[in-house]
C-alpha atoms as a PDB file:
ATOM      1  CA  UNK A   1       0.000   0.000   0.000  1.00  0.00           C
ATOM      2  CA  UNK A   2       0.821   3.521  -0.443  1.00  0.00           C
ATOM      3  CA  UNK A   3      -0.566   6.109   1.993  1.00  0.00           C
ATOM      4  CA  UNK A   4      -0.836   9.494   0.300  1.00  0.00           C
ATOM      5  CA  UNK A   5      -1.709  11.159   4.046  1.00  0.00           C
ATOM      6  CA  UNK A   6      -0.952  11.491   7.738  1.00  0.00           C
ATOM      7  CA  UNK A   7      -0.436  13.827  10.000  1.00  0.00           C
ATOM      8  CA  UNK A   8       1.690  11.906  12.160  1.00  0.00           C
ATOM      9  CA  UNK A   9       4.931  14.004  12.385  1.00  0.00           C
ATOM     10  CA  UNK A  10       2.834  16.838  13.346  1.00  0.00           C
ATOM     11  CA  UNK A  11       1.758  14.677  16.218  1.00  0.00           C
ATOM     12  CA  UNK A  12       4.683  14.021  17.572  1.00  0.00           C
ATOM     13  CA  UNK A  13       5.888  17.681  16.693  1.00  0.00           C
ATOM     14  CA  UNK A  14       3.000  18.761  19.346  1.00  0.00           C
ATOM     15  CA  UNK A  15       3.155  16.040  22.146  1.00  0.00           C
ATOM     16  CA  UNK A  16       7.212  15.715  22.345  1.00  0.00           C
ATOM     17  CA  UNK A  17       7.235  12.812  24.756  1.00  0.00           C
ATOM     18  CA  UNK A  18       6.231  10.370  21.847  1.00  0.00           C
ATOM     19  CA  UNK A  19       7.853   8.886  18.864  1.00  0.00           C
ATOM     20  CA  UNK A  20       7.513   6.776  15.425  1.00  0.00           C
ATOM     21  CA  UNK A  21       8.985   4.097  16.678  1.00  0.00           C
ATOM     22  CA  UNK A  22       5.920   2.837  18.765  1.00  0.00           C
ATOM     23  CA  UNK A  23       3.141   5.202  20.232  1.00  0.00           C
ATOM     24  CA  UNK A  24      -0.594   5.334  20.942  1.00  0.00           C
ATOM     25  CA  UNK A  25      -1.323   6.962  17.298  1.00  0.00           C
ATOM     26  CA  UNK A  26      -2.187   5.317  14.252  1.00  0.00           C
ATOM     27  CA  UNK A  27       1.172   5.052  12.630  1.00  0.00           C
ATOM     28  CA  UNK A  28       4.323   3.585  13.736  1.00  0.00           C
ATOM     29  CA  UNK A  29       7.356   1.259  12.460  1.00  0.00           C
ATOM     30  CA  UNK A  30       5.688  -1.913  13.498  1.00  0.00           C
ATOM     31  CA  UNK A  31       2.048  -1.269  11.947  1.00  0.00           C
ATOM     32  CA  UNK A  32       3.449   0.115   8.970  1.00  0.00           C
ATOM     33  CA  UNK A  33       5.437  -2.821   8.485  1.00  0.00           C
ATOM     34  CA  UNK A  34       2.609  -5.358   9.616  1.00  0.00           C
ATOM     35  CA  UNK A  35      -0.094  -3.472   6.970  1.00  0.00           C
ATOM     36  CA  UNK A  36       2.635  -4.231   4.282  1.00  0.00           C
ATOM     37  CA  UNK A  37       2.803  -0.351   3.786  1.00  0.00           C
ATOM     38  CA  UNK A  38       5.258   0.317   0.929  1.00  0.00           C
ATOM     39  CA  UNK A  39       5.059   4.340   1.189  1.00  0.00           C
ATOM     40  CA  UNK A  40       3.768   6.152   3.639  1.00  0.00           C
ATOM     41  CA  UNK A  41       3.469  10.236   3.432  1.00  0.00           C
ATOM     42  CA  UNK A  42       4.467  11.999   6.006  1.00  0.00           C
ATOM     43  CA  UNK A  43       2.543  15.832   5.781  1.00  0.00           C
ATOM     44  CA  UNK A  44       4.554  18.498   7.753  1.00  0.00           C
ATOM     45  CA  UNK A  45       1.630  20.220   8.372  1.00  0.00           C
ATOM     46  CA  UNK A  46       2.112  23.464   9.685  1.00  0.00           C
ATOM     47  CA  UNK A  47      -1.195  24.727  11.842  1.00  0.00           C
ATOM     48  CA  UNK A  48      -1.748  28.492  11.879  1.00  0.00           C
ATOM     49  CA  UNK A  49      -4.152  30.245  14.484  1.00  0.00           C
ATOM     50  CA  UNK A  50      -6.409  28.390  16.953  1.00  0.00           C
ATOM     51  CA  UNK A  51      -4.616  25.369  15.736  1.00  0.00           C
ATOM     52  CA  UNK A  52      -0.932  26.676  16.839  1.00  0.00           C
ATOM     53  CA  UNK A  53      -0.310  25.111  20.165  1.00  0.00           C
ATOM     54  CA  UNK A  54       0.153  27.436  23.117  1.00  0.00           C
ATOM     55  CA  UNK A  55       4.188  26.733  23.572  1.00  0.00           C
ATOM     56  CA  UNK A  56       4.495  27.362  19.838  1.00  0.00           C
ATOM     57  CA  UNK A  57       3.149  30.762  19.917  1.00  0.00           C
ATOM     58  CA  UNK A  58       5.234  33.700  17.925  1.00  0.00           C
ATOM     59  CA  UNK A  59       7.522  31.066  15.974  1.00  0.00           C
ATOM     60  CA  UNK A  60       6.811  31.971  12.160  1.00  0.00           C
ATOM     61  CA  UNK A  61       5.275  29.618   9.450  1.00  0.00           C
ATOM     62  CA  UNK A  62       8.271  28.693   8.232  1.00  0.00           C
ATOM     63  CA  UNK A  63      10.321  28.164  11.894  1.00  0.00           C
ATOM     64  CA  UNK A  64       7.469  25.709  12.420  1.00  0.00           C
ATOM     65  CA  UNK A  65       8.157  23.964   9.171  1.00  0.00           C
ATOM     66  CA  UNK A  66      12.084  24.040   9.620  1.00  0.00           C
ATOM     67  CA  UNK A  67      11.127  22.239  13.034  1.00  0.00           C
ATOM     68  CA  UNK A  68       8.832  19.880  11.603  1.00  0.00           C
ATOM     69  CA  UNK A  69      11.292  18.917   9.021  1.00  0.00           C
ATOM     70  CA  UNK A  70      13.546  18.113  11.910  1.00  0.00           C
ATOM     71  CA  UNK A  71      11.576  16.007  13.357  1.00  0.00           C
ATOM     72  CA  UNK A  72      11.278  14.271  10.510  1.00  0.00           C
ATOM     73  CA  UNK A  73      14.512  13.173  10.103  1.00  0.00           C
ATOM     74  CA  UNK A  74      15.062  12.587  13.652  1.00  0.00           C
ATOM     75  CA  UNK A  75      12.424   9.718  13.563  1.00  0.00           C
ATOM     76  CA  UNK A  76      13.771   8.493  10.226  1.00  0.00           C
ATOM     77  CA  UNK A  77      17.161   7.957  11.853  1.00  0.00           C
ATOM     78  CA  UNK A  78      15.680   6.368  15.214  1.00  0.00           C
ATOM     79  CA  UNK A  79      13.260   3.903  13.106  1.00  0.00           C
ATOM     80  CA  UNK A  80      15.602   2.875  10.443  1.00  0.00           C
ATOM     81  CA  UNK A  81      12.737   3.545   7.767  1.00  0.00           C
ATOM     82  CA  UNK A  82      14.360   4.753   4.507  1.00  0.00           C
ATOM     83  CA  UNK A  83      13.509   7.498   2.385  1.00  0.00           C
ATOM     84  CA  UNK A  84      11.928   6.837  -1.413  1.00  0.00           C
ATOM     85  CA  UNK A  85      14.890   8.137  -3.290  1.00  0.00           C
ATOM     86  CA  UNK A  86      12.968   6.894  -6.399  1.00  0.00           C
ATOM     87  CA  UNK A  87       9.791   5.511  -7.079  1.00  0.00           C
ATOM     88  CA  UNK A  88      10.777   2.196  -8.749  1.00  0.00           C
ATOM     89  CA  UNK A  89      12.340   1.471  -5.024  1.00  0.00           C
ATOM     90  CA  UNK A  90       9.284   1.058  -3.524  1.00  0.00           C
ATOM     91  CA  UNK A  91       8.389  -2.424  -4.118  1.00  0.00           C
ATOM     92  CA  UNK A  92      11.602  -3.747  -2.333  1.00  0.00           C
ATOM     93  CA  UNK A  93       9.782  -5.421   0.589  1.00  0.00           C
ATOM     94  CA  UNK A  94      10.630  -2.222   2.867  1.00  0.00           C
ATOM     95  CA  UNK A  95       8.524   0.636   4.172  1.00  0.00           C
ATOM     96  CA  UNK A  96       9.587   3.816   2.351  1.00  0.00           C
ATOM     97  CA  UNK A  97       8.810   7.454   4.487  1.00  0.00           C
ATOM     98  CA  UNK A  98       8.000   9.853   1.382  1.00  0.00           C
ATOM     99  CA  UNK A  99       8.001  13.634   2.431  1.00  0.00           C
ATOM    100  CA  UNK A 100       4.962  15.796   1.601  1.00  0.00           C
ATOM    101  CA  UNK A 101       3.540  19.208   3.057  1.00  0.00           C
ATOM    102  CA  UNK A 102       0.553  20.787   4.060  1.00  0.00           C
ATOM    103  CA  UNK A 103      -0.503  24.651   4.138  1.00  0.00           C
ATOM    104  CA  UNK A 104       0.957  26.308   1.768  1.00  0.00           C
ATOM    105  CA  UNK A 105       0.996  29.379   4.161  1.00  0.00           C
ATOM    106  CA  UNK A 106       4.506  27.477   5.517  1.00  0.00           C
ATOM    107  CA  UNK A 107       6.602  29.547   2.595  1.00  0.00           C
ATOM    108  CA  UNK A 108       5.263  32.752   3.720  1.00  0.00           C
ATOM    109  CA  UNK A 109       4.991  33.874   0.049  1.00  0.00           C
ATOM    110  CA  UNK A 110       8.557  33.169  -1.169  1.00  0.00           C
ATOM    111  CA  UNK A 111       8.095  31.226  -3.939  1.00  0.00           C
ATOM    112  CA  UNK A 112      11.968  30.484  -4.107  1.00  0.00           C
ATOM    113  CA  UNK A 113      11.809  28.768  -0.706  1.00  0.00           C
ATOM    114  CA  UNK A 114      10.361  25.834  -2.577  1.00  0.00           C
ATOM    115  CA  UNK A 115      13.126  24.828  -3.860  1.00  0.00           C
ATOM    116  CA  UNK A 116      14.879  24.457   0.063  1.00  0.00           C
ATOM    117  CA  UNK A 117      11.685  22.237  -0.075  1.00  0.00           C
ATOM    118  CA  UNK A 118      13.046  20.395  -2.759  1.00  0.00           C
ATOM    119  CA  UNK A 119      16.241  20.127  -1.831  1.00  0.00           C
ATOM    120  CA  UNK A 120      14.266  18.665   1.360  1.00  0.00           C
ATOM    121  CA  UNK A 121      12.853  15.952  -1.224  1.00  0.00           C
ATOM    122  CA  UNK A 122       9.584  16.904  -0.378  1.00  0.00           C
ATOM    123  CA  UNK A 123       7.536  15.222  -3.185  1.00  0.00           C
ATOM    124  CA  UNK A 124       4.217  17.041  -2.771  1.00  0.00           C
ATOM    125  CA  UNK A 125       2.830  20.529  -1.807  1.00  0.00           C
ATOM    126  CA  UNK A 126      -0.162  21.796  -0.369  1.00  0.00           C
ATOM    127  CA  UNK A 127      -1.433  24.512  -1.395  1.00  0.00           C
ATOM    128  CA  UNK A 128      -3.915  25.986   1.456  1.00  0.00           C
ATOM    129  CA  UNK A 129      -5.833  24.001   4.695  1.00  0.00           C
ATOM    130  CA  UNK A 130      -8.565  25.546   5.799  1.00  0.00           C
ATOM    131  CA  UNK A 131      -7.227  29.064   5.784  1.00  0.00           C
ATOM    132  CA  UNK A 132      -6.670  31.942   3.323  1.00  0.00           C
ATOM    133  CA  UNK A 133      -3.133  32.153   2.764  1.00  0.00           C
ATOM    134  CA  UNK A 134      -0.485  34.020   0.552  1.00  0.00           C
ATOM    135  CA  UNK A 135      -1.183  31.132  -2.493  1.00  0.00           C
ATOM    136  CA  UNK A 136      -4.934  30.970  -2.410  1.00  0.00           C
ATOM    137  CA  UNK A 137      -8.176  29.597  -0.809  1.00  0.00           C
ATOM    138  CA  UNK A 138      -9.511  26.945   1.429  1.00  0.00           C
ATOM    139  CA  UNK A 139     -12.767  24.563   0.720  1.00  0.00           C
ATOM    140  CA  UNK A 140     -14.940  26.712   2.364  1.00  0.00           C
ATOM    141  CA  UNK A 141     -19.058  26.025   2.526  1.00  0.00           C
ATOM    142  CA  UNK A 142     -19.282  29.809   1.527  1.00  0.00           C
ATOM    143  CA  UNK A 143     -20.370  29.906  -1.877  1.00  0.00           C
ATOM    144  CA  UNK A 144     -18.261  33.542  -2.479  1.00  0.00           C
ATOM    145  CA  UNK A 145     -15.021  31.768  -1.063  1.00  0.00           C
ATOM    146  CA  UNK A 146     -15.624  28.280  -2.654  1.00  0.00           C
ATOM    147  CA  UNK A 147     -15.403  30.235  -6.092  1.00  0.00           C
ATOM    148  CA  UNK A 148     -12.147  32.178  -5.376  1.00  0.00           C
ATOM    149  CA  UNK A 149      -9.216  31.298  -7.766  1.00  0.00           C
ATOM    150  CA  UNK A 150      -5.464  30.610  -6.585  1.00  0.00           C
ATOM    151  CA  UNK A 151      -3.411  34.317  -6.274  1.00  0.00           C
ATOM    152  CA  UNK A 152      -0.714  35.443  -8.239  1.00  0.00           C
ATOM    153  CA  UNK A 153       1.446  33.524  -5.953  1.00  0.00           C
ATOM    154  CA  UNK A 154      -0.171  30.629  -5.839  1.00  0.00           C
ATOM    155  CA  UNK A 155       0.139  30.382  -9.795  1.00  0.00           C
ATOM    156  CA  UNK A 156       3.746  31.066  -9.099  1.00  0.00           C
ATOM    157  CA  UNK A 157       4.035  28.296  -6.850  1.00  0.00           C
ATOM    158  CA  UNK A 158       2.142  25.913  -8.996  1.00  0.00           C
ATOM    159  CA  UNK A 159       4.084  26.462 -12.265  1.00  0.00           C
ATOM    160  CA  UNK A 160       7.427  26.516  -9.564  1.00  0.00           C
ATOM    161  CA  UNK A 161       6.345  22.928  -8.297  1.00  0.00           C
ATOM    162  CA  UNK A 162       6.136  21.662 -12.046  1.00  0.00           C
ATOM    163  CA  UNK A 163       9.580  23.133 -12.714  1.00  0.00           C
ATOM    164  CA  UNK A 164      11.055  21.090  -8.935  1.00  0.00           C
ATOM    165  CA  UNK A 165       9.084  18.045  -9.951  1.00  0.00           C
ATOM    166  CA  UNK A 166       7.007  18.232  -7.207  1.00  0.00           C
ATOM    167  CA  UNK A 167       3.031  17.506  -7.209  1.00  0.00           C
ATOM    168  CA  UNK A 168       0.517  19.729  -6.357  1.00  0.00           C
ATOM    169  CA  UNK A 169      -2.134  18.719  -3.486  1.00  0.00           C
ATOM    170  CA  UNK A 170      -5.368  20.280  -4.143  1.00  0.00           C
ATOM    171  CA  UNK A 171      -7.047  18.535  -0.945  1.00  0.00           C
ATOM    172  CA  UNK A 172      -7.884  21.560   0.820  1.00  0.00           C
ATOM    173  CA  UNK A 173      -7.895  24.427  -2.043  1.00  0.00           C
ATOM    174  CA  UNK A 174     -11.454  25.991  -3.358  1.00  0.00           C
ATOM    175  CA  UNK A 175     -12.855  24.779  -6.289  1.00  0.00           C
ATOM    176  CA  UNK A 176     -11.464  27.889  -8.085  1.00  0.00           C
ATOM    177  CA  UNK A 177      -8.327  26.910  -7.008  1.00  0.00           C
ATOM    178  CA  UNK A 178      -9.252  23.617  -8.225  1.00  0.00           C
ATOM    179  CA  UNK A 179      -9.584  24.550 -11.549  1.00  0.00           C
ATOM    180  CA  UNK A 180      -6.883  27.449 -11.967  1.00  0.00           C
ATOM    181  CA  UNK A 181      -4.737  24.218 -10.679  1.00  0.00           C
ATOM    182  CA  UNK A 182      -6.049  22.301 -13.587  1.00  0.00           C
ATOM    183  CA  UNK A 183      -5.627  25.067 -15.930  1.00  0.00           C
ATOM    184  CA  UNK A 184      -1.568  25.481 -14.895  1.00  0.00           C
ATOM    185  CA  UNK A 185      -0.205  22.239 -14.424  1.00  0.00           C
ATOM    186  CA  UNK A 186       0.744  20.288 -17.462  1.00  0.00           C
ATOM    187  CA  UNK A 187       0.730  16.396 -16.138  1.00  0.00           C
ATOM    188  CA  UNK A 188      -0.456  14.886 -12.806  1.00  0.00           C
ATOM    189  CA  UNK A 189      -1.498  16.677  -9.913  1.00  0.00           C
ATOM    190  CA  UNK A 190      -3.247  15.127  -6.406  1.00  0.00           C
ATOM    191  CA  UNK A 191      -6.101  15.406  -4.321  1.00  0.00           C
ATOM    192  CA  UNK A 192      -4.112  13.288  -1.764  1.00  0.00           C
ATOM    193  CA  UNK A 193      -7.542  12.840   1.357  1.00  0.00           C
ATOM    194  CA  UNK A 194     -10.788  13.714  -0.480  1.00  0.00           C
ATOM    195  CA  UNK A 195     -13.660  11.629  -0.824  1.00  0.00           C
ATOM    196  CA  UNK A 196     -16.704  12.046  -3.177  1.00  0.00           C
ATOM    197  CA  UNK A 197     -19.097  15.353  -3.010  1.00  0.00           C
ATOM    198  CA  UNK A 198     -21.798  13.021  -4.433  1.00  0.00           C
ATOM    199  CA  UNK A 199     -21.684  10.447  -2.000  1.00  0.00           C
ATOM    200  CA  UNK A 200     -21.430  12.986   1.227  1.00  0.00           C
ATOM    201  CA  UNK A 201     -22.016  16.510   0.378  1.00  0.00           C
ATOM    202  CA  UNK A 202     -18.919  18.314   2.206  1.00  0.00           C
ATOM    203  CA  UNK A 203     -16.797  20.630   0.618  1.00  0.00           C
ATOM    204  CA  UNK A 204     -13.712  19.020   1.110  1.00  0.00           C
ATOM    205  CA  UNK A 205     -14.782  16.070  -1.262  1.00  0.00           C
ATOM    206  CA  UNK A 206     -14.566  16.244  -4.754  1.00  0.00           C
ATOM    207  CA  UNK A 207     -17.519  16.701  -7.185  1.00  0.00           C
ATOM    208  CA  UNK A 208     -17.257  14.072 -10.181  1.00  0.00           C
ATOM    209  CA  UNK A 209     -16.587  16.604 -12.800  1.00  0.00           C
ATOM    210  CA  UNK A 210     -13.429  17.053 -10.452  1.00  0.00           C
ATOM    211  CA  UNK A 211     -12.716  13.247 -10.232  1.00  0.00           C
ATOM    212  CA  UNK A 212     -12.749  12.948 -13.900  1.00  0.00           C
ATOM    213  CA  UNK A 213     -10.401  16.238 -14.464  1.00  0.00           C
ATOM    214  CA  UNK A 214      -8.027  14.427 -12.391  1.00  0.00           C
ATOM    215  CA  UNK A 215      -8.406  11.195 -13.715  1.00  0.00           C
ATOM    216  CA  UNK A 216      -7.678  13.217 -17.249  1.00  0.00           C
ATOM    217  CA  UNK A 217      -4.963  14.566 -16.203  1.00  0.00           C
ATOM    218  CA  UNK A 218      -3.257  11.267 -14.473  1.00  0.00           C
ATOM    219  CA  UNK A 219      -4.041  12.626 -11.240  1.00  0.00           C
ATOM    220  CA  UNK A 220      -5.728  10.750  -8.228  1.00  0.00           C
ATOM    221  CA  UNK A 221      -7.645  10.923  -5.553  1.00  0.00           C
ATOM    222  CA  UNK A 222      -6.617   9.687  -2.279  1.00  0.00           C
ATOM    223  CA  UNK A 223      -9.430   7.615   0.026  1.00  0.00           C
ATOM    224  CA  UNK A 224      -9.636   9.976   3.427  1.00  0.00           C
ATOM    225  CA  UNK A 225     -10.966   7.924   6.508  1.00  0.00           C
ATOM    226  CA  UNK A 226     -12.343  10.829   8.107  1.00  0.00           C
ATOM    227  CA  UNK A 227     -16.214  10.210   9.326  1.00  0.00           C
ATOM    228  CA  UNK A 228     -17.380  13.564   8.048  1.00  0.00           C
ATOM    229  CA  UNK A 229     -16.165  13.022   4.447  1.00  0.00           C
ATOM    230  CA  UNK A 230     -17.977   9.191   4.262  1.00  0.00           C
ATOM    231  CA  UNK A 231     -21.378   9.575   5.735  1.00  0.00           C
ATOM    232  CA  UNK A 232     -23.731  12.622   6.000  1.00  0.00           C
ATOM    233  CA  UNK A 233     -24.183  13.979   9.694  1.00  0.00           C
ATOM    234  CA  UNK A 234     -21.065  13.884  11.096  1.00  0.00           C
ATOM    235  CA  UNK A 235     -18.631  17.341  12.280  1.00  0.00           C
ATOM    236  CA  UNK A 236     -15.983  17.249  11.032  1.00  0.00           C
ATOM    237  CA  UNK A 237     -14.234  17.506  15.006  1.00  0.00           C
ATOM    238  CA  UNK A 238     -16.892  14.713  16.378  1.00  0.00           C
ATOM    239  CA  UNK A 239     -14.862  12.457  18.284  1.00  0.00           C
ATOM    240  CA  UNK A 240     -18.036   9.695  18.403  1.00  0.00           C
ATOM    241  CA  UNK A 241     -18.431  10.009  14.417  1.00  0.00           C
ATOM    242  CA  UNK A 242     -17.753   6.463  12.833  1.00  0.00           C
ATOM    243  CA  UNK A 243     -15.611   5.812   9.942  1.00  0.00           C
ATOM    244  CA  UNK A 244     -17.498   2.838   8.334  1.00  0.00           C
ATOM    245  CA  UNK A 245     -16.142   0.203   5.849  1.00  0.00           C
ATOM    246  CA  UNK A 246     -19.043   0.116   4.234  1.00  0.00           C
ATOM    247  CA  UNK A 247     -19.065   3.907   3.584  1.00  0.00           C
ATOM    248  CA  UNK A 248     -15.271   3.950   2.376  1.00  0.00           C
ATOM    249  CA  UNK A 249     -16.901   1.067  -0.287  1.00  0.00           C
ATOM    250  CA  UNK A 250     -19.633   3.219  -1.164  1.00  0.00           C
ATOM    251  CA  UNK A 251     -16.915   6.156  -2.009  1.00  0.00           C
ATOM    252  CA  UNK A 252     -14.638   3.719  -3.850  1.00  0.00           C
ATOM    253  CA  UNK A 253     -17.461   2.889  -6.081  1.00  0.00           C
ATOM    254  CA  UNK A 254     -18.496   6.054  -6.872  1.00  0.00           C
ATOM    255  CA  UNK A 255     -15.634   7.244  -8.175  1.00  0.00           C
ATOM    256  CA  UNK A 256     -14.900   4.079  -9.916  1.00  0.00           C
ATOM    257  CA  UNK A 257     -17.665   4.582 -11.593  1.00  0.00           C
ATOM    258  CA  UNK A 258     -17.530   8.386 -12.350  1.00  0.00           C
ATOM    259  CA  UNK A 259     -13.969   8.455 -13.093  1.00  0.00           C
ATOM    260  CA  UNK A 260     -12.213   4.755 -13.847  1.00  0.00           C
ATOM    261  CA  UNK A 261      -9.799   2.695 -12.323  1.00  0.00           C
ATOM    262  CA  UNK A 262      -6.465   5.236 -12.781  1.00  0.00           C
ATOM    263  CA  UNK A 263      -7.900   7.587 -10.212  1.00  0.00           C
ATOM    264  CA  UNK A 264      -8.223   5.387  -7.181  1.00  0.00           C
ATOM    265  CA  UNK A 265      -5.839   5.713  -4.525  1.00  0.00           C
ATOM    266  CA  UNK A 266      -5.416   6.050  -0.961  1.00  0.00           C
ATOM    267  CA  UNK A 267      -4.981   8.865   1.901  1.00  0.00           C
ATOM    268  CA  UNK A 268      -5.971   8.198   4.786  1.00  0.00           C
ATOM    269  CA  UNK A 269      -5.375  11.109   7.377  1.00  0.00           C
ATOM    270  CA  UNK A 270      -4.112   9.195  10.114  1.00  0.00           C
ATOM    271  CA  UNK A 271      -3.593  11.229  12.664  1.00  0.00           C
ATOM    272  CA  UNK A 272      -5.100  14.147  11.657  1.00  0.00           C
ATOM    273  CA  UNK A 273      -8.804  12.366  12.162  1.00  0.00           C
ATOM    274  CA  UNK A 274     -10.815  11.594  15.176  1.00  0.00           C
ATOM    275  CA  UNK A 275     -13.575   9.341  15.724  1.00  0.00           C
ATOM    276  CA  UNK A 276     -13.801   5.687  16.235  1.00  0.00           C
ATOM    277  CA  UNK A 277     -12.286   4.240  13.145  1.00  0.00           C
ATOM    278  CA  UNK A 278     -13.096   0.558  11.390  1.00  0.00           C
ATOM    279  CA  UNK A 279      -9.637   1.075  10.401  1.00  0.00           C
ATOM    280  CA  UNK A 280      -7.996   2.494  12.916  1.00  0.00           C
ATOM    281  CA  UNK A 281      -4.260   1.697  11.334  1.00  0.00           C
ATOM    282  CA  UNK A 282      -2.538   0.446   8.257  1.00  0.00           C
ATOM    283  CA  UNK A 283      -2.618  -2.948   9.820  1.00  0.00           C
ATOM    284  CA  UNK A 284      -6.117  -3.302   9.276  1.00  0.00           C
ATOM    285  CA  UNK A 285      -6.659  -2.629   5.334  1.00  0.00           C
ATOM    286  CA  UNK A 286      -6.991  -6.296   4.433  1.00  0.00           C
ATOM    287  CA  UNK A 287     -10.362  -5.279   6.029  1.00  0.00           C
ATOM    288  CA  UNK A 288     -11.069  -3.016   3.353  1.00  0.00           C
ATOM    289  CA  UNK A 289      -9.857  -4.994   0.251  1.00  0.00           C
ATOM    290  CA  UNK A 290     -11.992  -7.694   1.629  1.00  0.00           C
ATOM    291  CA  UNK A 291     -15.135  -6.136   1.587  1.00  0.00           C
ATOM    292  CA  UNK A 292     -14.058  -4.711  -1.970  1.00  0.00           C
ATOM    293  CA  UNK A 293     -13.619  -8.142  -2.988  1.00  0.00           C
ATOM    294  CA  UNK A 294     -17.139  -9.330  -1.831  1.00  0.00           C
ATOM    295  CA  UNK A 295     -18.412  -6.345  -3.828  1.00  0.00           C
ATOM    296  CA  UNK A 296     -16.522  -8.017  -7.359  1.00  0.00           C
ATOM    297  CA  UNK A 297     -13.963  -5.476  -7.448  1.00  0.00           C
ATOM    298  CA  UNK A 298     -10.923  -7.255  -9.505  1.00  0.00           C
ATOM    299  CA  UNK A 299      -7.426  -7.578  -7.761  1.00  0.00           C
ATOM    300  CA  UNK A 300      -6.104  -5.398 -10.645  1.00  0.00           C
ATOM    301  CA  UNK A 301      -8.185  -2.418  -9.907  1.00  0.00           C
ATOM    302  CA  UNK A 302      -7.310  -3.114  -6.142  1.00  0.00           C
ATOM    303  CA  UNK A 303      -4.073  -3.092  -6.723  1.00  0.00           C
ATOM    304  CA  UNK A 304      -3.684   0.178  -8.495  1.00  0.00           C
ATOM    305  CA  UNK A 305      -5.640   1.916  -5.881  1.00  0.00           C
ATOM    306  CA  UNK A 306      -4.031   0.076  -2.743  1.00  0.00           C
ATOM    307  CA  UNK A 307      -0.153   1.458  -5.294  1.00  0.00           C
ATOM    308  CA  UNK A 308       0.457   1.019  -8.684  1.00  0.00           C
ATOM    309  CA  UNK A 309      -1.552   4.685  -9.568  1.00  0.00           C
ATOM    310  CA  UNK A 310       0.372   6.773  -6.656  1.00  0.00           C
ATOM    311  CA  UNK A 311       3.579   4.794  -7.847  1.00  0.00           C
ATOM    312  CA  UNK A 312       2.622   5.971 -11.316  1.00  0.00           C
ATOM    313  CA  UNK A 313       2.182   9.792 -10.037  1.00  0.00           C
ATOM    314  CA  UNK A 314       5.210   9.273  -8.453  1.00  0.00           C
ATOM    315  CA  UNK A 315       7.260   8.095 -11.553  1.00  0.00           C
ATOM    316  CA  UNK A 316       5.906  11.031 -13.543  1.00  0.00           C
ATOM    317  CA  UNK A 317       7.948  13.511 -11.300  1.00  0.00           C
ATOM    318  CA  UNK A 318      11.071  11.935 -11.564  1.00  0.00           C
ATOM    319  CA  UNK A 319      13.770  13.543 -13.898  1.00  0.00           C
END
């Protein structure tokens, strides 16, 4: 499997007294290994506002990322998990930690600071969470917002990702931003935790005339576990919401249906979700592919959503 999503070096960013090597959250060495993970993403998600923790206060966007990044390779070193240097690695038998980002407000509108992000090997970008930044802005239920297009800088930044090789995330940018994304990125870009706007109607799922501009484009779409994004009815900060195996199916066939095979992937926001969770870890996908396989799905579609698409989005990078 390759996970396109967590949030777990944030987590241990915030807490301190925990680690990857074994912990109480949803990712460590030992699950990862035991759930037969080939890449995991790692987000350095940088929270701004209500979400900065109260010891973090008055260190800048970027200070926060510098420390996240940090962290990062501190837990590399004390697990022993390599990096994917190359795509084509990751079917060695190993765990591979691949570096991504999250709010693009991090780069505190220097576009040239993405390439110290490169030179990080940071292989995707997020544009926006759920605030306006210097780049753009967020999925928003506000009609006026939802509309809004990326900046100036955030078409910088886009057309500056292409040039670095790395991908764009579009998980948490408007559907503006959506399609100025579209519009300025010549190959692949990722939607790397969104679920299906036709299935449950929250704006940080995809509609299917999304779905199928990624799927056009070689892009995918990365399953989120959240409860709020698979069934109707839940906050998205409800800590009793469930996160249902038969609503992850009901996603998976949607866009299956809407948008093909190529688009399937998955991201599954560990650690950044609450609620009580079916799958609570990577150890427990089989759970998913068997229900998927009770439902007819073939093992070749399964198999390009569970890698060989992100692998392929991967590969396309590469230069």
């Amino acid at each position: 499997m390759i996970d396109l999503h967590s949030d777990t070096i944030y987590q241990i960013w915030r807490r301190g007294e925990i680690n990857l090597l074994s912990n109480d959250l949803s990712i460590d060495r030992k699950r990862l290994e035991d759930g037969g993970v080939m890449g995991q993403c790692f987000a350095l998600f940088v929270p701004m506002y209500t979400h900065l923790p109260e010891e973090h206060r008055g260190k800048s966007p970027w200070m926060i990322l510098e420390e996240l990044h940090d962290v990062f390779l501190r837990e590399l070193e004390r697990t022993g998990i390599p990096r994917m240097e190359k795509a084509d690695n990751l079917e060695d038998g190993t765990v591979h930690a691949i570096l991504t980002t999250e709010e693009g407000a991090a780069i505190e509108g220097d576009i040239s600071r993405l390439a110290v992000l490169a030179s990080w090997q940071v292989k995707i970008f997020g544009l926006t969470w759920n605030w306006e930044n210097e780049l753009g802005y967020p999925k928003s239920e506000d009609p006026e917002v939802m509309s809004k297009g990326l900046k100036e800088k955030g078409i910088e930044a886009v057309e500056e990702c292409a040039r670095l090789g790395i991908l764009v995330d579009v998980s948490h940018l408007s559907d503006g931003g959506f399609y100025d994304v579209a519009r300025h990125v010549k190959g692949p870009f990722v939607a790397t935790h969104s679920n299906c706007r036709s299935v449950t109607g929250v704006s940080r799922n995809l509609t299917d005339d999304m779905l199928r501009t990624l799927a056009d484009c070689g892009g995918v779409a990365g399953l989120n576990l959240c409860p709020s994004f698979l069934s109707e009815g839940t906050a998205a900060s409800d800590e009793n919401g469930v996160s249902r195996i038969s609503d992850m199916v009901r996603h998976i066939e949607h866009a299956y249906r809407t948008a093909g095979e190529e688009v399937l992937a998955i991201g599954t926001d560990f650690d950044g979700i609450s609620g009580h969770l079916e799958i609570p870890s990577p150890d427990k996908f089989h759970l998913l592919r068997e229900a998927l396989e009770k439902r007819g799905m073939k093992p070749s579609v399964l198999d390009k959503m569970w890698y060989k698409n992100a692998k392929r989005v991967f590969l396309s990078q590469e230069v």
